[in-house]
PDB file of N, CA and C in Angstrom:
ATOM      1  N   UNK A   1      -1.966   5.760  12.711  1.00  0.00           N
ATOM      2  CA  UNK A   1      -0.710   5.052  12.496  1.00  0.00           C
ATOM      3  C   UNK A   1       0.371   6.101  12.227  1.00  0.00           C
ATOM      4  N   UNK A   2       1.667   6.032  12.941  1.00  0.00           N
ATOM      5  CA  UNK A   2       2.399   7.364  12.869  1.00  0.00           C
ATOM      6  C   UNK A   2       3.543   6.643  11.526  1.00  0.00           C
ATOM      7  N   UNK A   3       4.134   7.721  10.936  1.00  0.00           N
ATOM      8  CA  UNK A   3       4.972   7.725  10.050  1.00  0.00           C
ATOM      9  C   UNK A   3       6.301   6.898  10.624  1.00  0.00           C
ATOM     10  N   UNK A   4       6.396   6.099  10.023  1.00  0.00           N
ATOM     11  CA  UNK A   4       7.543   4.687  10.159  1.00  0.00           C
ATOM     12  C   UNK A   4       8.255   4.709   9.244  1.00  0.00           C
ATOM     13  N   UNK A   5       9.934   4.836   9.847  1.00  0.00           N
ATOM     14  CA  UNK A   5      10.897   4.434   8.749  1.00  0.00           C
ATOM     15  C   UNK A   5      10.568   3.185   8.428  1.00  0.00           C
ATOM     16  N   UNK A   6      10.197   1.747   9.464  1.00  0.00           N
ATOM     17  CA  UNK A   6       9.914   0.652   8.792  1.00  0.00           C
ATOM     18  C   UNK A   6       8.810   0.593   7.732  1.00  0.00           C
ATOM     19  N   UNK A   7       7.602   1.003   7.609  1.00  0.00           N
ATOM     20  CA  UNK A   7       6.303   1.499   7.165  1.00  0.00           C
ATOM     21  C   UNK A   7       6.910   1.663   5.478  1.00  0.00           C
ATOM     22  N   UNK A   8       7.780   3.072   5.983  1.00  0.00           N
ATOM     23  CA  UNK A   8       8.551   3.243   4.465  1.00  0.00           C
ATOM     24  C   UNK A   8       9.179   2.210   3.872  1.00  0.00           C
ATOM     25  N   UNK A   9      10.869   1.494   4.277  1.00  0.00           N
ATOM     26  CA  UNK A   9      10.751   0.621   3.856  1.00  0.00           C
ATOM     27  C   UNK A   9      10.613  -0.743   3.256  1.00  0.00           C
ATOM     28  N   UNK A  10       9.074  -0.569   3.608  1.00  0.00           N
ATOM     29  CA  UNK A  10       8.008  -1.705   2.945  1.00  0.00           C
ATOM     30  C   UNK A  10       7.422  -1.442   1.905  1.00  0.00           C
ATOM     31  N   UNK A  11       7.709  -0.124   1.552  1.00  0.00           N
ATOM     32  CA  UNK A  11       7.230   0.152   0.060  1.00  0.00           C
ATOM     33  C   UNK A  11       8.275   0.375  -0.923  1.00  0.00           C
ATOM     34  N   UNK A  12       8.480  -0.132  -2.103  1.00  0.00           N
ATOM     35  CA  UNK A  12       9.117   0.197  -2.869  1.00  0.00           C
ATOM     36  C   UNK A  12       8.795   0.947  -4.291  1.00  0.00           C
ATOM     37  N   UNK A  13       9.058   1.554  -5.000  1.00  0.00           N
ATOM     38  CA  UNK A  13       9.172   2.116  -6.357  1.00  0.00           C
ATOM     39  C   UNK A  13      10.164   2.013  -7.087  1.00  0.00           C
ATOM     40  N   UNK A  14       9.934   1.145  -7.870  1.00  0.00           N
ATOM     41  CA  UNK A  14      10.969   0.768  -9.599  1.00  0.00           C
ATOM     42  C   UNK A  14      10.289   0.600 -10.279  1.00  0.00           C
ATOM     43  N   UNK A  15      11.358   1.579 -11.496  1.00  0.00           N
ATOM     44  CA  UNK A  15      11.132   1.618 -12.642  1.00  0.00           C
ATOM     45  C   UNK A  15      11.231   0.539 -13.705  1.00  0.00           C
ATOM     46  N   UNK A  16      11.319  -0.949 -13.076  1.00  0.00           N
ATOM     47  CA  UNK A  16      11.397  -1.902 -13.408  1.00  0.00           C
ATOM     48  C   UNK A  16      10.331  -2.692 -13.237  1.00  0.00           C
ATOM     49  N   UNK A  17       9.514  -2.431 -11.964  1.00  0.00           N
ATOM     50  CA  UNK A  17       8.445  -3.526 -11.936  1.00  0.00           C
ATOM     51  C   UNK A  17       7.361  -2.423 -11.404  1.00  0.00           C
ATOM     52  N   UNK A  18       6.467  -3.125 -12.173  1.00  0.00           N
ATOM     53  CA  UNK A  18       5.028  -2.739 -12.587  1.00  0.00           C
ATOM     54  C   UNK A  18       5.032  -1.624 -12.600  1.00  0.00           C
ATOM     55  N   UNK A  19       5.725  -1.283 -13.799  1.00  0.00           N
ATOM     56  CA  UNK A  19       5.831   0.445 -14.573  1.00  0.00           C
ATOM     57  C   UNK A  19       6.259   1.507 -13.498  1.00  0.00           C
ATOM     58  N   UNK A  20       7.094   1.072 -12.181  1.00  0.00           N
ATOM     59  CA  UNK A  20       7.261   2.054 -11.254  1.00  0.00           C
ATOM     60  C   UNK A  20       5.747   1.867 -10.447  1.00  0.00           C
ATOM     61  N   UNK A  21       4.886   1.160 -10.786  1.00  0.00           N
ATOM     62  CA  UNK A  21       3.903   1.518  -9.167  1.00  0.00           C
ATOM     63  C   UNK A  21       4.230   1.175  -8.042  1.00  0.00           C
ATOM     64  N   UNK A  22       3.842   1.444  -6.946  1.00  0.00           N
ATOM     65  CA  UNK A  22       4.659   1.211  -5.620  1.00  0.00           C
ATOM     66  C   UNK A  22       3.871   0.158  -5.126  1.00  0.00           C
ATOM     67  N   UNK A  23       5.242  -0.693  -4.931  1.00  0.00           N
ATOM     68  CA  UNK A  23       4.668  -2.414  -4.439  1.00  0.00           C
ATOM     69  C   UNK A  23       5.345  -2.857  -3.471  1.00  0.00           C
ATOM     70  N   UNK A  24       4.710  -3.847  -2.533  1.00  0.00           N
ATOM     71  CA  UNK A  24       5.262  -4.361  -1.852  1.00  0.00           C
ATOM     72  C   UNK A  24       6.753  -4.608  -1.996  1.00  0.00           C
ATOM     73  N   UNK A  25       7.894  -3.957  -0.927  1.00  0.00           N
ATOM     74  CA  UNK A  25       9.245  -4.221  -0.870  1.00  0.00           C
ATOM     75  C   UNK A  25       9.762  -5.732  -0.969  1.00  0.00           C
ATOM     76  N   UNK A  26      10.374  -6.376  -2.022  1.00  0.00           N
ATOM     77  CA  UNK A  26      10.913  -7.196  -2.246  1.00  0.00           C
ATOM     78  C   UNK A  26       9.888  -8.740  -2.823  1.00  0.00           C
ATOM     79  N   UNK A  27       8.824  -7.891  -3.740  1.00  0.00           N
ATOM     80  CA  UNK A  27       7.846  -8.245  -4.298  1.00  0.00           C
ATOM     81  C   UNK A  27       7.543  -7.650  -5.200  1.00  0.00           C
ATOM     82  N   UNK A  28       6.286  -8.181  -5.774  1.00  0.00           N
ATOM     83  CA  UNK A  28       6.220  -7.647  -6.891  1.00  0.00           C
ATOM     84  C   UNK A  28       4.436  -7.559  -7.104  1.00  0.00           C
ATOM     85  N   UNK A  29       4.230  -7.078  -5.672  1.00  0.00           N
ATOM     86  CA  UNK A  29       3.005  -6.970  -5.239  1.00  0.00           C
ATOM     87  C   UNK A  29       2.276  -5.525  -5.042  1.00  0.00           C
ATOM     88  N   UNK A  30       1.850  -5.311  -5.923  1.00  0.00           N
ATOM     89  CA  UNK A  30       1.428  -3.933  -6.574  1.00  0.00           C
ATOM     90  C   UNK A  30       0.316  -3.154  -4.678  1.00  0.00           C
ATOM     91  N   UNK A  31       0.672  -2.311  -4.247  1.00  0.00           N
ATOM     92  CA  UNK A  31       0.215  -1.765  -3.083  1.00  0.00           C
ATOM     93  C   UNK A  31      -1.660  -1.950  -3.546  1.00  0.00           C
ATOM     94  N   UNK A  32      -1.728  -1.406  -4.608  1.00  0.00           N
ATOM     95  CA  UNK A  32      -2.847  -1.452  -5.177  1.00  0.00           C
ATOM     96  C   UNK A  32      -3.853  -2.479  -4.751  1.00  0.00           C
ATOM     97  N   UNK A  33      -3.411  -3.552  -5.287  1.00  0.00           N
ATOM     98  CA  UNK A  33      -3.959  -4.963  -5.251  1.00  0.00           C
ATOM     99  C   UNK A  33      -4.520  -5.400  -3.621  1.00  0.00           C
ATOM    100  N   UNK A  34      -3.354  -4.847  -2.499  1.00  0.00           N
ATOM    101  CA  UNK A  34      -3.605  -5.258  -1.210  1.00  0.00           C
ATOM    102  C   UNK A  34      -4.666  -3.923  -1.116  1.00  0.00           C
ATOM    103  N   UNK A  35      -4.534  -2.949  -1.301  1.00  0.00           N
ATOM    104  CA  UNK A  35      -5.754  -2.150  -0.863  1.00  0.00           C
ATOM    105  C   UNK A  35      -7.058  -2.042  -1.252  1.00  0.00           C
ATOM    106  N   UNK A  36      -7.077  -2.602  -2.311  1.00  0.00           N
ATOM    107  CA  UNK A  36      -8.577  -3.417  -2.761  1.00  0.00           C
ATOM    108  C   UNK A  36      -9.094  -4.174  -1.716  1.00  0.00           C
ATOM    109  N   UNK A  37      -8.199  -4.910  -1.279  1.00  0.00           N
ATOM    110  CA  UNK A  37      -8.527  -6.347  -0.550  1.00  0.00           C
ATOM    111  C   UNK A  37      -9.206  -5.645   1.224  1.00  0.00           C
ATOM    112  N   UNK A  38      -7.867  -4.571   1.197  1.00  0.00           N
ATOM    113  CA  UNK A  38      -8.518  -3.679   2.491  1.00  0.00           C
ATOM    114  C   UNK A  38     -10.004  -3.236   2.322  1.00  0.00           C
ATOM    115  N   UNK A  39     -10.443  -2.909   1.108  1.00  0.00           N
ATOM    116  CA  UNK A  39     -11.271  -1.307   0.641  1.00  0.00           C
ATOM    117  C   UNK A  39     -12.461  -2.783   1.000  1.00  0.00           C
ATOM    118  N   UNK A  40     -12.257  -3.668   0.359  1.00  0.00           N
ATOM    119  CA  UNK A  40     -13.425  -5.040   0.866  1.00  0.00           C
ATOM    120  C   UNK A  40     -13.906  -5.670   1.705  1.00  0.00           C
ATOM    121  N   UNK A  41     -12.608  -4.890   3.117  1.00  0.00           N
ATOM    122  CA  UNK A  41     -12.990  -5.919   4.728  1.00  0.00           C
ATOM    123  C   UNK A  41     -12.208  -6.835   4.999  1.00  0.00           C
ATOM    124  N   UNK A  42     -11.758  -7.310   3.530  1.00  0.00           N
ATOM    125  CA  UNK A  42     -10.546  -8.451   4.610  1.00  0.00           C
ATOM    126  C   UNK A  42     -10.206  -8.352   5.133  1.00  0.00           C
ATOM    127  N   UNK A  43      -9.917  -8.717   6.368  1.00  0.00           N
ATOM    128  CA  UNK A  43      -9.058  -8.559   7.693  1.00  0.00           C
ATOM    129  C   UNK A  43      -7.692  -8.714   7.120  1.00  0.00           C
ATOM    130  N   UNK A  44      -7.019  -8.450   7.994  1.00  0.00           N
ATOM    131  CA  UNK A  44      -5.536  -8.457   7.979  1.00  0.00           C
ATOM    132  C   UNK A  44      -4.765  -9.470   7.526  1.00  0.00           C
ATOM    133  N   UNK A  45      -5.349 -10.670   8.397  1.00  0.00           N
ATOM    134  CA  UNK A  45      -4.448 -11.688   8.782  1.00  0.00           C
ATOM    135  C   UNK A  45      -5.186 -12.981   7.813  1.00  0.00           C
ATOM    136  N   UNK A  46      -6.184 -12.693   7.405  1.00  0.00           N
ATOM    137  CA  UNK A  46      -6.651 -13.214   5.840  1.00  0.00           C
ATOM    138  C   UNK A  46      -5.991 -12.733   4.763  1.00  0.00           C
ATOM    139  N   UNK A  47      -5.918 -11.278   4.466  1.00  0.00           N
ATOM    140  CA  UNK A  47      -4.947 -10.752   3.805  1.00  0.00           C
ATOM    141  C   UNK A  47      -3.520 -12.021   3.215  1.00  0.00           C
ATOM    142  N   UNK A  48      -2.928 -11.837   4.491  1.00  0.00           N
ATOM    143  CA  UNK A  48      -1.816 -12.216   4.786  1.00  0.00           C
ATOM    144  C   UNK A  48      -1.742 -13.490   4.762  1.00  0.00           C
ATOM    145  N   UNK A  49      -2.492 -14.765   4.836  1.00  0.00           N
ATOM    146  CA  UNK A  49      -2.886 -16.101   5.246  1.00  0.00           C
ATOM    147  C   UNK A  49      -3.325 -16.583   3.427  1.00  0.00           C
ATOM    148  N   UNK A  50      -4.634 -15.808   3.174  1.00  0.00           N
ATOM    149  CA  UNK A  50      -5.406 -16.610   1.724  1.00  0.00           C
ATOM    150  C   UNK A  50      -4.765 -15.965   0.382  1.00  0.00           C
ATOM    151  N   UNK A  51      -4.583 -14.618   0.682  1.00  0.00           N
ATOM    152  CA  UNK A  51      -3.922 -14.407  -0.541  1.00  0.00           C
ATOM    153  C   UNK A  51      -2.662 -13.641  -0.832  1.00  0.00           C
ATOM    154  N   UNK A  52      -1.902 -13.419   0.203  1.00  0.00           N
ATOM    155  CA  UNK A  52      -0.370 -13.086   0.092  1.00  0.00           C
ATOM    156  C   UNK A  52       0.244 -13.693   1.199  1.00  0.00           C
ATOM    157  N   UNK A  53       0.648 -14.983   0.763  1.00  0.00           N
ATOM    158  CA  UNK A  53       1.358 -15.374   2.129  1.00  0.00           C
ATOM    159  C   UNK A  53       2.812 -15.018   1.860  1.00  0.00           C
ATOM    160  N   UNK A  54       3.175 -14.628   1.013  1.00  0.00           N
ATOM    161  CA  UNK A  54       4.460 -13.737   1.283  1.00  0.00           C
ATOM    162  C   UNK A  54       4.684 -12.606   2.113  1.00  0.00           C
ATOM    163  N   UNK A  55       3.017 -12.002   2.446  1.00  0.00           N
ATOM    164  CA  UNK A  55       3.103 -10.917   2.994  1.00  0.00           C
ATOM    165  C   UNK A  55       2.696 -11.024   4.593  1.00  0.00           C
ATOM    166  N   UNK A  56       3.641 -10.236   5.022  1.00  0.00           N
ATOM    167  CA  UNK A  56       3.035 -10.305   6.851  1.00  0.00           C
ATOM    168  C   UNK A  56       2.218  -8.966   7.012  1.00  0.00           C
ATOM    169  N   UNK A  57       1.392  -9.189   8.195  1.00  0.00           N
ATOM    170  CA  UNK A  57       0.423  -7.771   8.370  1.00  0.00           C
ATOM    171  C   UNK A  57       0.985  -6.518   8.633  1.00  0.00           C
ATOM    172  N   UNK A  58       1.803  -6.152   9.000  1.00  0.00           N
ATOM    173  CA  UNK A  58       2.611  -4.806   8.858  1.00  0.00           C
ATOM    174  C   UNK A  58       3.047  -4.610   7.184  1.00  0.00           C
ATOM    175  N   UNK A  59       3.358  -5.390   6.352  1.00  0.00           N
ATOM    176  CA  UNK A  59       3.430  -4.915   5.034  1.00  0.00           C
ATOM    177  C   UNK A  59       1.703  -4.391   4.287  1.00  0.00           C
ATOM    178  N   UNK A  60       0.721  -5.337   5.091  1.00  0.00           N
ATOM    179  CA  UNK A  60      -0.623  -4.325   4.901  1.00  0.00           C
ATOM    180  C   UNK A  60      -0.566  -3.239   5.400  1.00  0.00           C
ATOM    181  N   UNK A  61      -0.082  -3.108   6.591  1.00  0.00           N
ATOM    182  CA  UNK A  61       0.028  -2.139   7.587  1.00  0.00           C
ATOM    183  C   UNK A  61       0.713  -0.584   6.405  1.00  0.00           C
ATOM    184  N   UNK A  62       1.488  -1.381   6.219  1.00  0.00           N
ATOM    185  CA  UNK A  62       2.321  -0.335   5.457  1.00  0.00           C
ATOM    186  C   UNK A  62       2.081   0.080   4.116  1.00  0.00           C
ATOM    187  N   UNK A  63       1.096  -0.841   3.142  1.00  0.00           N
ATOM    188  CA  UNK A  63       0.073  -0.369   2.088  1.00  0.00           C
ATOM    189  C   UNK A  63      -0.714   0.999   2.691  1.00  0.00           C
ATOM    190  N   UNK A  64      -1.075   0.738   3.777  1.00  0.00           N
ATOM    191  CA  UNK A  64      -2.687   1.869   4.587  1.00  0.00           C
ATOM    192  C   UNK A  64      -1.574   2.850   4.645  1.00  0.00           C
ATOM    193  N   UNK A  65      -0.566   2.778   5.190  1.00  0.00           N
ATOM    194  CA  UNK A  65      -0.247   3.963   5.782  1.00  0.00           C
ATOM    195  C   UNK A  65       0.363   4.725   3.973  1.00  0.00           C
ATOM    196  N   UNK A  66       1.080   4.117   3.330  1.00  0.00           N
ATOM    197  CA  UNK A  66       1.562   4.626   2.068  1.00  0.00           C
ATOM    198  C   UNK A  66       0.550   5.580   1.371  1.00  0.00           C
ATOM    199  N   UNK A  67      -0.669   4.735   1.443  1.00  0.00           N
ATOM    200  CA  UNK A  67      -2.041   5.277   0.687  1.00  0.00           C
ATOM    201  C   UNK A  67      -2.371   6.339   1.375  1.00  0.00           C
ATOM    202  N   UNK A  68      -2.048   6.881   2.602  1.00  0.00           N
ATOM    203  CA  UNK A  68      -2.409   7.845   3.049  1.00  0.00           C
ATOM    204  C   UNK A  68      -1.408   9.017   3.200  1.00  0.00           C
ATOM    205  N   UNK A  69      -0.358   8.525   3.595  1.00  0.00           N
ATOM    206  CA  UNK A  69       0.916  10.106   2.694  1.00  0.00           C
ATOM    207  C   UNK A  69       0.130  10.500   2.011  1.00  0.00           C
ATOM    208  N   UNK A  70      -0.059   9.521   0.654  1.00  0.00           N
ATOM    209  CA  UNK A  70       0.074  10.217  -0.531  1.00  0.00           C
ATOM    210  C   UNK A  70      -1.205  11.487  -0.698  1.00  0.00           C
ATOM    211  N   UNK A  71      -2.122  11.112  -0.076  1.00  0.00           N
ATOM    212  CA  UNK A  71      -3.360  11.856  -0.023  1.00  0.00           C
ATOM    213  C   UNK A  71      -3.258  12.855   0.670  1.00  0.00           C
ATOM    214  N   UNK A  72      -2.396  12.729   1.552  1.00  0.00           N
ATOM    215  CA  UNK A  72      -1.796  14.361   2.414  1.00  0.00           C
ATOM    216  C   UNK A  72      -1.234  14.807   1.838  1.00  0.00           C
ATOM    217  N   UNK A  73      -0.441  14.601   0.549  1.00  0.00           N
ATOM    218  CA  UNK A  73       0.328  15.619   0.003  1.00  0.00           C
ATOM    219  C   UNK A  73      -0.302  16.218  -1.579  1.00  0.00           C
ATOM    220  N   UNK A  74      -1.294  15.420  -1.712  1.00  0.00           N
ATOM    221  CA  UNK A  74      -2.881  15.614  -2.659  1.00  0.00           C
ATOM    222  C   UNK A  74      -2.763  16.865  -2.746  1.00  0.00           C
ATOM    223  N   UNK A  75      -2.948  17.807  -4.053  1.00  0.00           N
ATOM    224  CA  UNK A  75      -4.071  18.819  -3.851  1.00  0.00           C
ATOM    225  C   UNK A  75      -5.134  18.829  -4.647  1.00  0.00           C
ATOM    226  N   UNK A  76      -6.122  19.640  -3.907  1.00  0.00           N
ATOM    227  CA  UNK A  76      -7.925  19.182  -4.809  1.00  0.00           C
ATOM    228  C   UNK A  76      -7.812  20.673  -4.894  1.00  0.00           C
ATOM    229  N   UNK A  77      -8.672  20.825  -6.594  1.00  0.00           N
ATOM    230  CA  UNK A  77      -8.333  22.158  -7.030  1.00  0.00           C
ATOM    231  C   UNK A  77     -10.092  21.731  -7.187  1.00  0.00           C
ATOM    232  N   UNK A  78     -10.902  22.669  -6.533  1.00  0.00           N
ATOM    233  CA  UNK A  78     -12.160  22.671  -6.527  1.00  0.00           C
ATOM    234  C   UNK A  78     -12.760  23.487  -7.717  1.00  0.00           C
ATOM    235  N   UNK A  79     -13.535  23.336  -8.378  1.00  0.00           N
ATOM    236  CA  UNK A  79     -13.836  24.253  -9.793  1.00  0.00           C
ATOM    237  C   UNK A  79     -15.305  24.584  -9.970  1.00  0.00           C
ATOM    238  N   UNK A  80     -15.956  25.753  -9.178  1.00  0.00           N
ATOM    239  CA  UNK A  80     -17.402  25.983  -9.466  1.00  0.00           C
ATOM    240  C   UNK A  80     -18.277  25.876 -10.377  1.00  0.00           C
ATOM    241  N   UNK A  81     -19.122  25.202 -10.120  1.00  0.00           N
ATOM    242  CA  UNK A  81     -20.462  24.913 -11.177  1.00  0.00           C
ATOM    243  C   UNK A  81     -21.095  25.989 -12.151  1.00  0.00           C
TER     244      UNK A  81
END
């Protein structure tokens, strides 16, 4: 999935809702919460249908891709045994 100004924004960060974690844009739907739901198999459009029908599948779309910036810009400081 390539880097999307739309992708971006669909994510938001305030320091107002949910302590600044990054949630669904114009919600108050913690990215978190939908990537559980990913990390479990829900499909998309269940996602989107049973338990966020506020949300359309490109705002999942745009949870996956958020969660994965962030891990590219990760660093792992490896520490020998």
């Amino acid at each position: 999935m390539p880097p999307s100004v739309s992708y971006r924004d669909r994510i938001q960060v305030r320091s107002d809702v949910h302590f600044g974690k990054p949630c669904v844009a114009g919600t108050r739907i913690p990215i978190t919460d939908v990537l559980e739901l990913v990390q479990e198999g829900v499909p998309f459009d269940q996602i989107t249908t049973e338990y966020y029908p506020d949300l359309v599948e490109d705002d999942v779309r745009a949870c996956v891709w958020y969660a994965t910036e962030m891990i590219k810009t990760e660093e792992t400081h490896i520490v020998a045994p």
